[in-house]
PDB file of N, CA and C in Angstrom:
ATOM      1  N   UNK A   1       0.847  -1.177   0.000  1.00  0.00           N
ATOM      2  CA  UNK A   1       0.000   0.000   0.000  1.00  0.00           C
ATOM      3  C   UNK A   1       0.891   1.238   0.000  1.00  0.00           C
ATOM      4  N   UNK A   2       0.254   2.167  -0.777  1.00  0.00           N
ATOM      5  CA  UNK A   2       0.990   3.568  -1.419  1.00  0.00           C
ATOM      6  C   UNK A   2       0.786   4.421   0.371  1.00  0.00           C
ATOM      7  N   UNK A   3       1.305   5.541  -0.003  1.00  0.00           N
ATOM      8  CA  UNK A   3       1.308   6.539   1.284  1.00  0.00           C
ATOM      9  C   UNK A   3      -0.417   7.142   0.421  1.00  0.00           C
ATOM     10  N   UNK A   4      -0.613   7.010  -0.525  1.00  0.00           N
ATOM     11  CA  UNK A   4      -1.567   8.011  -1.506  1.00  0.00           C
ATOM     12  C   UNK A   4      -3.492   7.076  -0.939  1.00  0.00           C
ATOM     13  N   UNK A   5      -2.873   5.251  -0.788  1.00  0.00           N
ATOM     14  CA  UNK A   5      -3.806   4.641  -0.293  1.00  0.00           C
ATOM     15  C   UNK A   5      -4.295   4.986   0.890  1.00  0.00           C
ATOM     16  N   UNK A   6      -3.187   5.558   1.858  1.00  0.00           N
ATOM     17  CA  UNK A   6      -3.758   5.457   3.363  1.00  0.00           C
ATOM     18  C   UNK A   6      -4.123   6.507   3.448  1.00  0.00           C
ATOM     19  N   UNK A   7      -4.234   7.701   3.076  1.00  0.00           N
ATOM     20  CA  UNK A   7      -4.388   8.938   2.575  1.00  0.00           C
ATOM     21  C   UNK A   7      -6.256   8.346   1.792  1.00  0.00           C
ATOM     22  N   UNK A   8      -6.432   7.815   1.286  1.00  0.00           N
ATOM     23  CA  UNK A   8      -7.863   7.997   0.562  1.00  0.00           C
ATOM     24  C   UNK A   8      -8.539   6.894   1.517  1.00  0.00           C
ATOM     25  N   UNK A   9      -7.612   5.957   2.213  1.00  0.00           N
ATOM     26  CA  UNK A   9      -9.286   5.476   3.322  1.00  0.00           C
ATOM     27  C   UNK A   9      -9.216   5.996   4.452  1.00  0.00           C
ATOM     28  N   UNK A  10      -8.167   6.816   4.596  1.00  0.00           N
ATOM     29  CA  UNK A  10      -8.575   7.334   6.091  1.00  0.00           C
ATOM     30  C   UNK A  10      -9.731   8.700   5.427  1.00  0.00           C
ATOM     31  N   UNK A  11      -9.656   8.689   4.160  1.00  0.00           N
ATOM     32  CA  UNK A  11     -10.818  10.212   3.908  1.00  0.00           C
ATOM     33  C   UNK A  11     -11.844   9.020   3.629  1.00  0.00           C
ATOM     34  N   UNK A  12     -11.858   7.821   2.839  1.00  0.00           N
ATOM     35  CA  UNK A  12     -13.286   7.596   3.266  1.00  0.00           C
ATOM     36  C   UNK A  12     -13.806   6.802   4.781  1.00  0.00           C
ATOM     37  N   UNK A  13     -12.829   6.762   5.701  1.00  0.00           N
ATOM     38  CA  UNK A  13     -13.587   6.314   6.909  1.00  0.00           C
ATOM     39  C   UNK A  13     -13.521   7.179   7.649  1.00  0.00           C
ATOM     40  N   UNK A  14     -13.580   8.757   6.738  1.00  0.00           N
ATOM     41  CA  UNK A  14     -13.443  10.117   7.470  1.00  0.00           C
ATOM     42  C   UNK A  14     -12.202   9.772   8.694  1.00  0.00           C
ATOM     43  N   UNK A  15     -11.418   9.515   8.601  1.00  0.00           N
ATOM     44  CA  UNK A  15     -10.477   9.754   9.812  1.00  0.00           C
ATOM     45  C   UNK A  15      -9.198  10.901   9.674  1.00  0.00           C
ATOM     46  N   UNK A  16      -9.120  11.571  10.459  1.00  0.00           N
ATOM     47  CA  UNK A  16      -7.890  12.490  10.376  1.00  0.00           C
ATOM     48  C   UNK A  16      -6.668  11.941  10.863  1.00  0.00           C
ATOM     49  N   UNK A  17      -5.611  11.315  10.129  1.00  0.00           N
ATOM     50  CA  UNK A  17      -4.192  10.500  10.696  1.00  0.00           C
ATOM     51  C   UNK A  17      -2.942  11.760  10.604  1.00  0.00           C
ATOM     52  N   UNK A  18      -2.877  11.793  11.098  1.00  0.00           N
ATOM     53  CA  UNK A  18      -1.508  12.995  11.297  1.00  0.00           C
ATOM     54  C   UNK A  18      -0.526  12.481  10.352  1.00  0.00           C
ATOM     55  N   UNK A  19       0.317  13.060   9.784  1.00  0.00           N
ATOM     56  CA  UNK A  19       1.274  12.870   8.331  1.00  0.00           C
ATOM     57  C   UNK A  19       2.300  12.184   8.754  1.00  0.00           C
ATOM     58  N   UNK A  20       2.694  11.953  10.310  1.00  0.00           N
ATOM     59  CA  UNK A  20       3.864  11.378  11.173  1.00  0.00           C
ATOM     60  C   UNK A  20       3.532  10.205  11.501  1.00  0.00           C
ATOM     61  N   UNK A  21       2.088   9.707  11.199  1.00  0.00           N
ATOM     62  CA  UNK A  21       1.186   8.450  11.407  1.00  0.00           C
ATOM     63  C   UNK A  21       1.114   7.552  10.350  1.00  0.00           C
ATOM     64  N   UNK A  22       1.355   8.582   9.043  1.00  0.00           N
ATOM     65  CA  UNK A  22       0.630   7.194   7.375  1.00  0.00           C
ATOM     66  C   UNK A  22       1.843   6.033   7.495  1.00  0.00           C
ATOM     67  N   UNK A  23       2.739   6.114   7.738  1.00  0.00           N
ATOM     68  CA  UNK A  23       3.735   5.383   7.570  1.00  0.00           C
ATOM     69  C   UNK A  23       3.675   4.232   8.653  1.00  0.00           C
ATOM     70  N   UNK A  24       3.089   4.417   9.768  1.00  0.00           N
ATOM     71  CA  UNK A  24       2.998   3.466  10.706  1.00  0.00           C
ATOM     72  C   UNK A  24       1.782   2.648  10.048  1.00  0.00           C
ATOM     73  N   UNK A  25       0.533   3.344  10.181  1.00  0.00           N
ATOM     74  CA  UNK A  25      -0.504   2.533   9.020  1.00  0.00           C
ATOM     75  C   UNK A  25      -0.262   2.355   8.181  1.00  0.00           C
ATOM     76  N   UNK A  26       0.285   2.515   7.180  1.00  0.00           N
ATOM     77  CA  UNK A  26       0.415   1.857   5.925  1.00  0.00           C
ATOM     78  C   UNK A  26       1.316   0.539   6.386  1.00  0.00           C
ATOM     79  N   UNK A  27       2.184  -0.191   7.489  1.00  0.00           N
ATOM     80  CA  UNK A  27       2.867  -1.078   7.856  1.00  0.00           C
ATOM     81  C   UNK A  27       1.843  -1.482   8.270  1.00  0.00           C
ATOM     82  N   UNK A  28       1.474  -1.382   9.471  1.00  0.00           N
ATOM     83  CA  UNK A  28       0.034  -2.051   9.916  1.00  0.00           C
ATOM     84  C   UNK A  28      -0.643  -3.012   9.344  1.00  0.00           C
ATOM     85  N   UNK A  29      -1.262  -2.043   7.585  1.00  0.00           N
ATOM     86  CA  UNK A  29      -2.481  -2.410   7.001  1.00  0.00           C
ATOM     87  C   UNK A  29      -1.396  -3.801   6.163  1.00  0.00           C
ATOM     88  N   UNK A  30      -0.184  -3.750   5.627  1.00  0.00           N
ATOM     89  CA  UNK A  30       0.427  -4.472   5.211  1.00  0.00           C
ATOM     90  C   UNK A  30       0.553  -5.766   5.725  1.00  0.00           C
ATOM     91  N   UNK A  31       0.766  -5.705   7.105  1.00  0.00           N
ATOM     92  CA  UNK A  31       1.034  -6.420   7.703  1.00  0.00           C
ATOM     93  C   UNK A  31      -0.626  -7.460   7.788  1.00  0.00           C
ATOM     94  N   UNK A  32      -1.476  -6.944   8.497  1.00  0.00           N
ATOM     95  CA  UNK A  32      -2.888  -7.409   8.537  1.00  0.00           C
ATOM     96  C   UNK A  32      -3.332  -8.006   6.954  1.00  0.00           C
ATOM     97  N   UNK A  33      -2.949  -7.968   5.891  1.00  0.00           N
ATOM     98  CA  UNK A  33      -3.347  -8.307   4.585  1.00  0.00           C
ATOM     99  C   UNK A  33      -2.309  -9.494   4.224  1.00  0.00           C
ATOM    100  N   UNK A  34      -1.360  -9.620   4.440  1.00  0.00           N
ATOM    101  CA  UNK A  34      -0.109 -10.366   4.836  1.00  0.00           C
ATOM    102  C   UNK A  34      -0.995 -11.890   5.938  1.00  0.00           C
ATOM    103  N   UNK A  35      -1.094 -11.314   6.699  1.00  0.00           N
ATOM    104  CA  UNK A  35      -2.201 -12.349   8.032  1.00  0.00           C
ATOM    105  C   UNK A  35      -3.385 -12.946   7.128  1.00  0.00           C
ATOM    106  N   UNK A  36      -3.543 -12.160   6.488  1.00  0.00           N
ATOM    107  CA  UNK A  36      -4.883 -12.826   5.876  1.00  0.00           C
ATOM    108  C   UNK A  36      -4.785 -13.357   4.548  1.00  0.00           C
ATOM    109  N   UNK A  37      -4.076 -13.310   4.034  1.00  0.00           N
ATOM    110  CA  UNK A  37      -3.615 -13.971   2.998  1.00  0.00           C
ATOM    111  C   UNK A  37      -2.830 -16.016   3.597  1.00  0.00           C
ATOM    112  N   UNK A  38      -2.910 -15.454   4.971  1.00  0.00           N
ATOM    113  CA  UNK A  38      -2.018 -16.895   5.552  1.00  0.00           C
ATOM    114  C   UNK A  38      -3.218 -17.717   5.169  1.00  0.00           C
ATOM    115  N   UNK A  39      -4.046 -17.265   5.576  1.00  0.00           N
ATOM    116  CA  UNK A  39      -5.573 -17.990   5.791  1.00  0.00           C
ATOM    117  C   UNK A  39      -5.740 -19.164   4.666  1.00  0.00           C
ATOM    118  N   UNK A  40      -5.557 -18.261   3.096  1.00  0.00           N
ATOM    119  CA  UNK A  40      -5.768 -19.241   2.095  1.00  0.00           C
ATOM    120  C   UNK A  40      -5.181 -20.550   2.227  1.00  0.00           C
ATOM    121  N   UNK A  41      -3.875 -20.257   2.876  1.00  0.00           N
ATOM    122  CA  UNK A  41      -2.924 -21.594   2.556  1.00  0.00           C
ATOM    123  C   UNK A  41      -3.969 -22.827   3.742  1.00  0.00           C
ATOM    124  N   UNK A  42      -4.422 -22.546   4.848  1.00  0.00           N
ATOM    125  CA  UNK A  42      -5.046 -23.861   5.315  1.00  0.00           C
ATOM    126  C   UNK A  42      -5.786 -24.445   4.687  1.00  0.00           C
ATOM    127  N   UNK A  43      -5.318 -25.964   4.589  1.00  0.00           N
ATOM    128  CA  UNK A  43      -6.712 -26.614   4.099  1.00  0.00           C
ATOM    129  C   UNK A  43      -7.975 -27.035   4.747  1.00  0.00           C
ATOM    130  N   UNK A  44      -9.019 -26.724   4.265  1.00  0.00           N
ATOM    131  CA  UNK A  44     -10.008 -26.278   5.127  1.00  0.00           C
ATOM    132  C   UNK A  44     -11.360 -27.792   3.777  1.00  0.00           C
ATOM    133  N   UNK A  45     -10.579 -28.555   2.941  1.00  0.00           N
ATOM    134  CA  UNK A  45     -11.110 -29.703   2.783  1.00  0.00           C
ATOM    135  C   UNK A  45     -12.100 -30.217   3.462  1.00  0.00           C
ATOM    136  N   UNK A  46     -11.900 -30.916   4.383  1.00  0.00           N
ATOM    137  CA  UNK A  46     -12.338 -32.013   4.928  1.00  0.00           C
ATOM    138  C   UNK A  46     -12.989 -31.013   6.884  1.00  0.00           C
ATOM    139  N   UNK A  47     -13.361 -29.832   6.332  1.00  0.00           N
ATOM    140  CA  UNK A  47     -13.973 -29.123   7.659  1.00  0.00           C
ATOM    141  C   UNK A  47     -15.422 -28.768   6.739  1.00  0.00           C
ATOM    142  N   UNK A  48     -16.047 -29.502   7.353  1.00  0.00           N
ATOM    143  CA  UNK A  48     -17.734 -29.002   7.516  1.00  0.00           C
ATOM    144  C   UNK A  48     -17.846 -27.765   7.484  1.00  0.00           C
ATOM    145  N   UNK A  49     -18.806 -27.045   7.095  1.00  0.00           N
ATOM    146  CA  UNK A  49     -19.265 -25.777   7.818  1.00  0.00           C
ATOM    147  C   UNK A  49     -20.228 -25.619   8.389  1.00  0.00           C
ATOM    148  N   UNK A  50     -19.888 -24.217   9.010  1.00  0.00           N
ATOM    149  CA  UNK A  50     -20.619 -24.327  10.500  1.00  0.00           C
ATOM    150  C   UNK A  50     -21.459 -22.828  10.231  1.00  0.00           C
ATOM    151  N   UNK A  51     -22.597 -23.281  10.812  1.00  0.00           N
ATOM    152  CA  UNK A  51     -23.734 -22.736   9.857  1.00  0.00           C
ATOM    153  C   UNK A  51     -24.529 -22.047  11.824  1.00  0.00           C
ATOM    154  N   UNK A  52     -23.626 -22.150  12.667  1.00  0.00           N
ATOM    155  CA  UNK A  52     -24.180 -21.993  13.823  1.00  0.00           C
ATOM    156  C   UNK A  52     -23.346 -22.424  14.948  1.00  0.00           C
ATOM    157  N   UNK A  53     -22.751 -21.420  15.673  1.00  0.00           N
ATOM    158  CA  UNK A  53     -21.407 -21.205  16.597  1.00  0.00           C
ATOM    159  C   UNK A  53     -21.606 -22.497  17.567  1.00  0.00           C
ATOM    160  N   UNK A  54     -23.127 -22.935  17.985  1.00  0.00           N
ATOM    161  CA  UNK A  54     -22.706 -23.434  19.364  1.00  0.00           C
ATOM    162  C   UNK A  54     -23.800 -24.802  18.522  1.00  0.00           C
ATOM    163  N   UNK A  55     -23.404 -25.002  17.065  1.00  0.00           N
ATOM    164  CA  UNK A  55     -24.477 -26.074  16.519  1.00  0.00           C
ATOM    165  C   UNK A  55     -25.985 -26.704  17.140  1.00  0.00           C
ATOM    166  N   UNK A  56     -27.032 -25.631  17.819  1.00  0.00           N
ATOM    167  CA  UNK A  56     -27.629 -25.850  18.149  1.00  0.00           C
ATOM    168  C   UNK A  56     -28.712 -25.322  17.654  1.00  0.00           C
ATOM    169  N   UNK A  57     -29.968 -26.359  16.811  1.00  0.00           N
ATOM    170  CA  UNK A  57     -31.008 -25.491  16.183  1.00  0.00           C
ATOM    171  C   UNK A  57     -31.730 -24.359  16.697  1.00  0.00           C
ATOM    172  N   UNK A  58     -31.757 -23.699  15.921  1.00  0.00           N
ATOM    173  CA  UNK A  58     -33.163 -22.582  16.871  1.00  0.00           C
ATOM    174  C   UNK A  58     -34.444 -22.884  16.486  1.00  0.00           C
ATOM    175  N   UNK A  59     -35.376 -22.952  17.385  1.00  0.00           N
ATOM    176  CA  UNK A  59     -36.336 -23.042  17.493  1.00  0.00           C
ATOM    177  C   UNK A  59     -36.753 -21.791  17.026  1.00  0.00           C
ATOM    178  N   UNK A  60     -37.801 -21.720  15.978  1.00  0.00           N
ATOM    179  CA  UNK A  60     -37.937 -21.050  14.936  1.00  0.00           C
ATOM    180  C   UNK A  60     -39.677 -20.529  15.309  1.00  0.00           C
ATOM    181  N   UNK A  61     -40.459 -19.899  15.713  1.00  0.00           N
ATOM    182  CA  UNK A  61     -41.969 -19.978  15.746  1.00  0.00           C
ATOM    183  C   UNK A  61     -42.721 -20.071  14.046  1.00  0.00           C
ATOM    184  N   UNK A  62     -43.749 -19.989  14.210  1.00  0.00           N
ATOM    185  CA  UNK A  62     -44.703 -20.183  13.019  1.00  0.00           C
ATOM    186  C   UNK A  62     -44.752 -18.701  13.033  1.00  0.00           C
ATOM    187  N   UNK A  63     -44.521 -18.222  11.760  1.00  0.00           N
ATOM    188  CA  UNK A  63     -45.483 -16.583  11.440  1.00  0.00           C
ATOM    189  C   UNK A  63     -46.479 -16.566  11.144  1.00  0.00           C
ATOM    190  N   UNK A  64     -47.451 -16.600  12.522  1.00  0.00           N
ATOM    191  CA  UNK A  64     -49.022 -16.306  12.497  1.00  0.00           C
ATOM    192  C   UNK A  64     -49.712 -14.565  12.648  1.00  0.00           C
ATOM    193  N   UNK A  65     -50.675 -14.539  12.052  1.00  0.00           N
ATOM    194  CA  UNK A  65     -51.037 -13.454  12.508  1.00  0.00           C
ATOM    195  C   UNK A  65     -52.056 -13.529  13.736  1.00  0.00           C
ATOM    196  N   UNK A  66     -51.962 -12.366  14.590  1.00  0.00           N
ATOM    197  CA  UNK A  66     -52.738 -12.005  15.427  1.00  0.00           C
ATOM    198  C   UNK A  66     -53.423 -11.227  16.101  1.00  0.00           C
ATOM    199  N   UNK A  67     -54.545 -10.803  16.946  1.00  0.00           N
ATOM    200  CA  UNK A  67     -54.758  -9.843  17.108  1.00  0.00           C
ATOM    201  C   UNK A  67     -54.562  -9.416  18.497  1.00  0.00           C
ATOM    202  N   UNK A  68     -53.538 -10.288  19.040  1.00  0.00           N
ATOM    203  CA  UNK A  68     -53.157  -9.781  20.186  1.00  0.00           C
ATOM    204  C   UNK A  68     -52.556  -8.294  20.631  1.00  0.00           C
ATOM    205  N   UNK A  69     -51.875  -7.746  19.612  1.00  0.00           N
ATOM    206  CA  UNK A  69     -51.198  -6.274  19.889  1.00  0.00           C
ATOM    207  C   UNK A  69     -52.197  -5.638  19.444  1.00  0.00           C
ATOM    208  N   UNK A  70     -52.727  -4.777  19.966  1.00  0.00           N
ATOM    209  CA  UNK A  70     -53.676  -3.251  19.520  1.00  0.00           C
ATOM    210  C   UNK A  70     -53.041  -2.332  20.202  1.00  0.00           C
ATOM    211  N   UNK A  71     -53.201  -0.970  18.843  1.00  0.00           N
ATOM    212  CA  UNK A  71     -52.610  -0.137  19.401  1.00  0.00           C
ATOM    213  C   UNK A  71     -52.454   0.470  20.865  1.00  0.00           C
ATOM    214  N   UNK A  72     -53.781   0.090  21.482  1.00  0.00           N
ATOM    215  CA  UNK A  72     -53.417   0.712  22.992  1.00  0.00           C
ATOM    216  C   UNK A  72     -53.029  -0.144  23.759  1.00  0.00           C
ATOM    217  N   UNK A  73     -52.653  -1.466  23.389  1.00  0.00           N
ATOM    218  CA  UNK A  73     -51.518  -2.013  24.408  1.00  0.00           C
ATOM    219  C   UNK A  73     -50.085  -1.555  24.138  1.00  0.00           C
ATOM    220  N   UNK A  74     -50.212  -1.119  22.883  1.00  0.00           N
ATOM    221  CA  UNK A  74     -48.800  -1.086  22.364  1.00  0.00           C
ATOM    222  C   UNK A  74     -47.956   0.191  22.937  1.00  0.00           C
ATOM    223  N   UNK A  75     -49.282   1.057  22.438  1.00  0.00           N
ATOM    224  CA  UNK A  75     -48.931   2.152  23.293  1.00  0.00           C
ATOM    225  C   UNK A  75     -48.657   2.789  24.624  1.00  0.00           C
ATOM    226  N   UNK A  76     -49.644   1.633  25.779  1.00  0.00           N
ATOM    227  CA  UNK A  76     -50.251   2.081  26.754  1.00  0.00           C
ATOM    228  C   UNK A  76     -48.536   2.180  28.244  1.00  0.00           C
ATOM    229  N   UNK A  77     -47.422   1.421  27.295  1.00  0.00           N
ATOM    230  CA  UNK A  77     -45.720   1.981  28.083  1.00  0.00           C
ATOM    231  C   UNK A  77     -45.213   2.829  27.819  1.00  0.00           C
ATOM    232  N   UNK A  78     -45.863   3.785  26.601  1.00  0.00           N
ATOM    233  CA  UNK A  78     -44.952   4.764  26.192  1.00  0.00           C
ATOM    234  C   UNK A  78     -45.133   5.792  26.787  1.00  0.00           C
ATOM    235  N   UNK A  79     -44.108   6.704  27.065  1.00  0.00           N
ATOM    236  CA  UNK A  79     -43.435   7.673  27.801  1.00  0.00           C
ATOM    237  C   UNK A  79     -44.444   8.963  27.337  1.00  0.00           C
ATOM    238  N   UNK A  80     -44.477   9.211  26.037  1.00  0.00           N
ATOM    239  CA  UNK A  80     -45.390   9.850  25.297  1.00  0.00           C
ATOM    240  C   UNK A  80     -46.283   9.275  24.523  1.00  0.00           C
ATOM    241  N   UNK A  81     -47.474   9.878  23.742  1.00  0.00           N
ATOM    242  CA  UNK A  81     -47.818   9.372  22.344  1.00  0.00           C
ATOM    243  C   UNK A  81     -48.702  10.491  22.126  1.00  0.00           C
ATOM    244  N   UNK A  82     -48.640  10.465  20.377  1.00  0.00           N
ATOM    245  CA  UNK A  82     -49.469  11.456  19.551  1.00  0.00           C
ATOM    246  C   UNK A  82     -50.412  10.411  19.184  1.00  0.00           C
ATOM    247  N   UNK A  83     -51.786  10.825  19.010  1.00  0.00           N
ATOM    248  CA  UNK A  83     -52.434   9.982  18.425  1.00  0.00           C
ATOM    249  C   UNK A  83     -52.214   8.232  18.559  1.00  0.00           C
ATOM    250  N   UNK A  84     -52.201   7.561  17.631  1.00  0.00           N
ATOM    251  CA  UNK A  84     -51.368   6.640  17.679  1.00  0.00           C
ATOM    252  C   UNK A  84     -50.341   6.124  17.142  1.00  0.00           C
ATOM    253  N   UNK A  85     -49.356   6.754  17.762  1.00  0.00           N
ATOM    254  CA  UNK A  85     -48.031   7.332  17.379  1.00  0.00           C
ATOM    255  C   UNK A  85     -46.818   7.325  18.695  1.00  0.00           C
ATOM    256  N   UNK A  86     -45.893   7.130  19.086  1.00  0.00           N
ATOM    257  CA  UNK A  86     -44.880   7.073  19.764  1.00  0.00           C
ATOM    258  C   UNK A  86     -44.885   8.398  19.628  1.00  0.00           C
ATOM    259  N   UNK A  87     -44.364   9.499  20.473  1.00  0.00           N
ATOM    260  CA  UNK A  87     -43.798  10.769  20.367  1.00  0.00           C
ATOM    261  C   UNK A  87     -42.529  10.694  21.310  1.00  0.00           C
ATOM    262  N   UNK A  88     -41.540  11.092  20.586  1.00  0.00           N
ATOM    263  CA  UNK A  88     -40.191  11.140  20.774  1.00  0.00           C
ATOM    264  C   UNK A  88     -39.749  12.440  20.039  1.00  0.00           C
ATOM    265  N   UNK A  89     -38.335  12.790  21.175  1.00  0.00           N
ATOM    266  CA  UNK A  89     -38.289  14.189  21.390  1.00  0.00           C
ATOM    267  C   UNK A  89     -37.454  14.071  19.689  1.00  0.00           C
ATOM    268  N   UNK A  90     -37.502  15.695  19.339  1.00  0.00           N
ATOM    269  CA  UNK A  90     -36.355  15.687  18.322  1.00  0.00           C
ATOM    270  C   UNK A  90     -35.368  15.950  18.662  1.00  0.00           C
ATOM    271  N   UNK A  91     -34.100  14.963  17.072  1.00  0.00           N
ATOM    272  CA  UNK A  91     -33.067  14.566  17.437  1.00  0.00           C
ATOM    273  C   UNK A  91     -32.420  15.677  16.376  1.00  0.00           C
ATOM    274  N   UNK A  92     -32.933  15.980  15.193  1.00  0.00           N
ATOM    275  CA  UNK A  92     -32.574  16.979  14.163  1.00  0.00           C
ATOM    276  C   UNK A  92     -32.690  17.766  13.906  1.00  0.00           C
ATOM    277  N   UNK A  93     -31.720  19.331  13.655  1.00  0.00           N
ATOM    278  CA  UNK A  93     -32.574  20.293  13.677  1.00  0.00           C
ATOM    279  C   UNK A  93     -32.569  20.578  12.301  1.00  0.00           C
TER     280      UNK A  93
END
């Protein structure tokens, strides 16, 4: 990686790196791409995949409809409400 690379993702992950810094990241990012390139070399043949960390199904419900939620239960914890509507303060000006 160029000094010109670390320079265009630190502008797109908006970050400001001080000019006494690209050189340490740009080793860094080398280095980490280097690590991950090790990866290819395992053979990974004869490994299953794992489709679920602790291989245990989830119990999945049926998507039924119901008419258990109406709006004024739904509403009837909220802090505020307009109509039937959540009212929450503004965040934008």
């Amino acid at each position: 990686m160029s000094d010109i690379d670390i320079k265009r993702i630190s502008y797109l992950a908006k970050l400001k790196l001080p000019s006494e810094k690209e050189e340490f990241y740009s080793n860094s990012l080398k280095d980490i791409i280097k690590w991950v390139d090790n990866l290819k070399k395992v053979d990974t043949s004869k490994t299953e995949p794992l489709h679920n960390v602790t291989e245990k199904t989830v119990s999945i419900r049926n998507d039924e409809v119901s008419k258990s939620n109406s709006v004024d239960d739904v509403l009837s914890n909220a802090p505020e409400r307009a109509q039937n509507f959540f009212k929450v303060p503004k965040v934008v000006e």
